[in-house]
Protein backbone atom coordinates (compact mmCIF):
# COMPACT_ATOMS: atom_id res chain seq x y z
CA UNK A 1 61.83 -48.91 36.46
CA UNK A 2 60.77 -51.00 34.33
CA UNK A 3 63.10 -53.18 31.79
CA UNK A 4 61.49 -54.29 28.12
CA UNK A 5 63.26 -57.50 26.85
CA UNK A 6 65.02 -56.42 23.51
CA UNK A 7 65.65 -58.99 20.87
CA UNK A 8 68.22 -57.91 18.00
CA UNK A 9 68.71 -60.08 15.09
CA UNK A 10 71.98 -60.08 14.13
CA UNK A 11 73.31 -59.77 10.49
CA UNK A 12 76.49 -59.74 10.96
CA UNK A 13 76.51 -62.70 8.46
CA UNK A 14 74.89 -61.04 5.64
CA UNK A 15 77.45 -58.36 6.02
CA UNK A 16 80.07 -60.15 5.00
CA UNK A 17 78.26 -62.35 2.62
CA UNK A 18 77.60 -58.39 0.79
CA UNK A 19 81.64 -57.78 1.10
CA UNK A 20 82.05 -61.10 -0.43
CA UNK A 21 80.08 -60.02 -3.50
CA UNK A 22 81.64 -56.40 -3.38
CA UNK A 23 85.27 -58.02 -3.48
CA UNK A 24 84.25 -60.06 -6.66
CA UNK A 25 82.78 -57.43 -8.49
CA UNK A 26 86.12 -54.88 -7.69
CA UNK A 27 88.11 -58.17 -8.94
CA UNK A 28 86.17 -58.38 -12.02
CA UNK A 29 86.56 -54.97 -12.29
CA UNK A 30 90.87 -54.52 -11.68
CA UNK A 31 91.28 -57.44 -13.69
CA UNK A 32 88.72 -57.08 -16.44
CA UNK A 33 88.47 -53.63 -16.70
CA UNK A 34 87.07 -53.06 -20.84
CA UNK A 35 85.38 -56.03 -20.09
CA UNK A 36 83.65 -54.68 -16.85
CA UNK A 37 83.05 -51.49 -18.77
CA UNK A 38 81.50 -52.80 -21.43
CA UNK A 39 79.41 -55.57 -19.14
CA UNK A 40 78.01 -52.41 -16.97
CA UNK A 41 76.62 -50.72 -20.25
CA UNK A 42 74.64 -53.56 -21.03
CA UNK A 43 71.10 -51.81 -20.63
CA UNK A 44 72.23 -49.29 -23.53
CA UNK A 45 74.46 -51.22 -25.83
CA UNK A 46 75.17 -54.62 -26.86
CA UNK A 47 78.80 -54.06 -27.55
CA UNK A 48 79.74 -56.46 -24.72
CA UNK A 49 78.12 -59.04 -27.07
CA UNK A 50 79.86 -58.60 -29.91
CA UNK A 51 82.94 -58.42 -28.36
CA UNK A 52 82.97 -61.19 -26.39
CA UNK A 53 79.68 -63.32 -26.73
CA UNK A 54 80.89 -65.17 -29.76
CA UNK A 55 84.31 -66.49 -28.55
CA UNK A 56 84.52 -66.77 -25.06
CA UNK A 57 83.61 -69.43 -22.96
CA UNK A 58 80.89 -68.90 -20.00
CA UNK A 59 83.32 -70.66 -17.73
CA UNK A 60 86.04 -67.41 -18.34
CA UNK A 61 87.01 -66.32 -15.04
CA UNK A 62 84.83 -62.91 -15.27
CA UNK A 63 81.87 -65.00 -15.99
CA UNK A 64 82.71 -67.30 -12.76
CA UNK A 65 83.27 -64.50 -10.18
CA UNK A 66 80.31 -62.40 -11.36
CA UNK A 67 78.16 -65.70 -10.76
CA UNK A 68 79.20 -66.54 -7.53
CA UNK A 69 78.38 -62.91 -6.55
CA UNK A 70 74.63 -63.48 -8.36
CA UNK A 71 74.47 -66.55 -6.06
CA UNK A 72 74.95 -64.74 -3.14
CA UNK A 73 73.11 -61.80 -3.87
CA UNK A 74 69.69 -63.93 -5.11
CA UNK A 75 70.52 -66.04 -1.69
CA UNK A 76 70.41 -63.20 0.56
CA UNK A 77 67.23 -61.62 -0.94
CA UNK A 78 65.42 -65.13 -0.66
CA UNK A 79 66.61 -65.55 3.19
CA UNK A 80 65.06 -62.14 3.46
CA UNK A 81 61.72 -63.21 1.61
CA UNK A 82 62.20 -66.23 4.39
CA UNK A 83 62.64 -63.92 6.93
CA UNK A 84 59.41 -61.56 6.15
CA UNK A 85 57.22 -64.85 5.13
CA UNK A 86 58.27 -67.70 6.99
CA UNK A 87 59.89 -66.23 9.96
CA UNK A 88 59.64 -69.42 11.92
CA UNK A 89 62.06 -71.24 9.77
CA UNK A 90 64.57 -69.05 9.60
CA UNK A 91 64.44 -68.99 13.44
CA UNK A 92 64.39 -72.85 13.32
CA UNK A 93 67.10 -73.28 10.73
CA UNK A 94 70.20 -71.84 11.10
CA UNK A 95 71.34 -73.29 8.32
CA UNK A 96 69.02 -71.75 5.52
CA UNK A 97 70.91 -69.41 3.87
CA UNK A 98 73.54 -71.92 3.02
CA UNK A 99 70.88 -74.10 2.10
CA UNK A 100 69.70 -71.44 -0.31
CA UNK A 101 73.04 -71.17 -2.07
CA UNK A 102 73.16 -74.75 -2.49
CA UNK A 103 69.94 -75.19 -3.46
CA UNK A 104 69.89 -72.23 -6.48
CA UNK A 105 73.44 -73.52 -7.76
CA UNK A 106 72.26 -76.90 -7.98
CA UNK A 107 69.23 -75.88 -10.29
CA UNK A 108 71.01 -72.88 -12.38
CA UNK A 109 73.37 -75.51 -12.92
CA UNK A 110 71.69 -78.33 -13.80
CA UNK A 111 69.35 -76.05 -15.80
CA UNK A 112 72.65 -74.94 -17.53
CA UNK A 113 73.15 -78.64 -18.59
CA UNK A 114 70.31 -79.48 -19.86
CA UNK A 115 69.99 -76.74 -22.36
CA UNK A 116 73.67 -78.10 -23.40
CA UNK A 117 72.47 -81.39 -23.80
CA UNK A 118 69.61 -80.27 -25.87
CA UNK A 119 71.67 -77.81 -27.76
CA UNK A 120 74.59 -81.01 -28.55
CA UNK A 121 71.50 -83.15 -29.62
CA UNK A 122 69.78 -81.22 -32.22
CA UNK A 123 73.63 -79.91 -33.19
CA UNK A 124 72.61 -76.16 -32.27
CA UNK A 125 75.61 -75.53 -29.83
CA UNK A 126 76.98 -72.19 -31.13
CA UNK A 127 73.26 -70.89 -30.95
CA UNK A 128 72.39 -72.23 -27.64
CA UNK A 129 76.06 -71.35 -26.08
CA UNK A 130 75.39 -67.74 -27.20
CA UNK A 131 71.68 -67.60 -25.53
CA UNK A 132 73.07 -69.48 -22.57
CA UNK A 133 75.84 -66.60 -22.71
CA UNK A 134 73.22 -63.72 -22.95
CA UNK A 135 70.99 -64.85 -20.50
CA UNK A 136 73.68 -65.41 -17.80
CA UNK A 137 75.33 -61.85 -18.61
CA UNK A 138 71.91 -60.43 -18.07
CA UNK A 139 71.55 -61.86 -14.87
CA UNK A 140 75.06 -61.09 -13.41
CA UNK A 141 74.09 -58.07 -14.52
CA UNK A 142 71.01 -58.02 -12.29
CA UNK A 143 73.24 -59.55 -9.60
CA UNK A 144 74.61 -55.80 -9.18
CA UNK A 145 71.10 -53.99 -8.84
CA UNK A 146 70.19 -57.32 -6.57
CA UNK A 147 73.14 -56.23 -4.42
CA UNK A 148 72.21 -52.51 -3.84
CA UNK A 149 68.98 -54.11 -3.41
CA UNK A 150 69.93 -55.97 -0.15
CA UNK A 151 71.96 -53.17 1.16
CA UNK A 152 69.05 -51.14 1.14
CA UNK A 153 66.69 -53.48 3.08
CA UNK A 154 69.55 -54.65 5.29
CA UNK A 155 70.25 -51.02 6.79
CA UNK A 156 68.15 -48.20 5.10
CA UNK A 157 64.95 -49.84 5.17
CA UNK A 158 63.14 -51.94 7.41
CA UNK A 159 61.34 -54.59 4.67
CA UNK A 160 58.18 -55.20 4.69
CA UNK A 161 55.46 -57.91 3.06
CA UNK A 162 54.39 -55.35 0.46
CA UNK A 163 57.70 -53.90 -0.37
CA UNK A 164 59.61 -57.39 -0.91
CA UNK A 165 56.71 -58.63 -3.03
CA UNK A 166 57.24 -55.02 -5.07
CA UNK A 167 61.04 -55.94 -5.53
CA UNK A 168 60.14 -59.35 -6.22
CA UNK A 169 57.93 -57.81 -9.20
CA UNK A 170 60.92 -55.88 -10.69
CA UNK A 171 63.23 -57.94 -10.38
CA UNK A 172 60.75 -60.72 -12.20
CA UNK A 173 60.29 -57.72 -14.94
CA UNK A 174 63.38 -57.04 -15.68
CA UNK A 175 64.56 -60.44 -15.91
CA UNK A 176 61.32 -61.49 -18.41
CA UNK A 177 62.43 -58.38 -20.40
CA UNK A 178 66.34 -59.38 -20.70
CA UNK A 179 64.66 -62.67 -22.31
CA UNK A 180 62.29 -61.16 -24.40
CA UNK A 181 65.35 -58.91 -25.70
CA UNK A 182 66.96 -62.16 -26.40
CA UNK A 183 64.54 -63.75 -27.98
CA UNK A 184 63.96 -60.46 -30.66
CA UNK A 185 67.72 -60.31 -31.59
CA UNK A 186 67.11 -64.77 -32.01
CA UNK A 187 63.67 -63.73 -33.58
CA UNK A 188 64.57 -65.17 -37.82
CA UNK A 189 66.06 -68.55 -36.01
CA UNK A 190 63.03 -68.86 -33.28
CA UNK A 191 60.42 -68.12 -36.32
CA UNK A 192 61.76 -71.00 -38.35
CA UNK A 193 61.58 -73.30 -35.27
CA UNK A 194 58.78 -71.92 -33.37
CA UNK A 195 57.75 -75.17 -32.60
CA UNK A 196 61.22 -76.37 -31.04
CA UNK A 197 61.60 -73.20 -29.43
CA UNK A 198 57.60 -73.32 -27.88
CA UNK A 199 58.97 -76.86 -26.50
CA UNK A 200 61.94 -75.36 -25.00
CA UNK A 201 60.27 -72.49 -23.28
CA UNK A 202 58.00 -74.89 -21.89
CA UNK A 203 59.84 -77.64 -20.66
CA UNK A 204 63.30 -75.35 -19.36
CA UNK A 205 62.26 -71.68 -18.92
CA UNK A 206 58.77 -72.18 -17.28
CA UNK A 207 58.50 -75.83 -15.81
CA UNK A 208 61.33 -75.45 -13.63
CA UNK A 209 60.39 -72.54 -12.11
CA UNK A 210 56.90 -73.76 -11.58
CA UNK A 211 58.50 -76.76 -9.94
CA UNK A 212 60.09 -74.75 -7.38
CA UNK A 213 57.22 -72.65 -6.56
CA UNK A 214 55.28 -76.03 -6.19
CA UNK A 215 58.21 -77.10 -3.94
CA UNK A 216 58.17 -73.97 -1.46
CA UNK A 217 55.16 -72.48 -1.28
């Protein structure tokens, strides 16, 4: 009889990495729980906004644990883009997926502080703390649908190159849309500054991310 090698990557990691993120969002949820309900109906209604967009600060404690699940879930779904793309790193490195974490809190927050900056300089803070307050809801809110996301691909489907770079496309879509939904509700203050705003989209929305691409890939 003949015996067939069997290598089995484990995940084991990942899994608790998910449980990590599903404890913070069932936090947010016990603790927070208008607030949660009111975050989850975000697609249909901007009541969360209005409620709590104008007064509270982004550093609240439902803002912080709802982040720190977004940075897991966006690092697990990159370490499985690593995984399908580069396979030979992520065999190599052992520490990438930590390295991933680091690497996308670093530049969300640094990205975070120069739009303060910019916002203190040309004495637009409520406007820019509001954006800055959208734009991260919008992406916790992503976080979630990033999470089932990586459950499915962890143990319902085996990924593959064309799949991830479909996912990669939605989750790209949906993201350029939460902006663009931004940007209408902004639309009177953007039209009188169109050429601020033109120079902010540039330099902070696009540049960076063109950076990192340059970086990687």
């Amino acid at each position: 009889m003949d015996f067939n090698e069997r290598l089995i990557d484990s995940t084991d990691w990942a899994a608790y990495m998910l449980l990590a993120c599903f404890v913070l969002f069932a936090l947010s949820k016990y603790y927070y729980p208008k607030r949660f309900h009111e975050f989850s109906m975000l697609p249909i209604t901007n009541q969360y906004f209005f409620v709590h967009g104008k007064n509270d600060e982004i550093n609240h404690p439902f803002n912080v644990m709802l982040f720190a699940a977004q940075v897991i879930c966006v690092s697990v779904f990159f370490y499985l883009l690593f995984k399908i793309f580069n396979p030979i790193e992520v065999q190599k490195n052992q520490w990438l997926f930590l390295q991933i974490c680091t690497a996308y809190s670093v530049f969300v927050l640094i990205k975070f502080s120069l739009e303060k900056i910019i916002g203190n300089i040309f004495s637009l803070d409520e406007i820019i703390n509001n954006y800055l307050y959208q734009k991260l809801s919008y992406r916790n809110f992503l976080a979630i649908l990033l999470f089932i996301a990586n459950l499915f691909l962890l143990y319902i489907y085996q990924p593959q190159p064309q799949a991830m770079l479909v996912f990669c496309g939605i989750i790209v879509t949906l993201n350029a849309i939460a902006l663009l939904y931004s940007y209408k509700k902004n639309g009177k203050l953007i039209f009188r500054n169109f050429f601020y705003f033109i120079s902010y989209l540039c330099a902070l929305e696009i540049s960076p991310y063109i950076i990192l691409y340059k970086t990687f890939v």
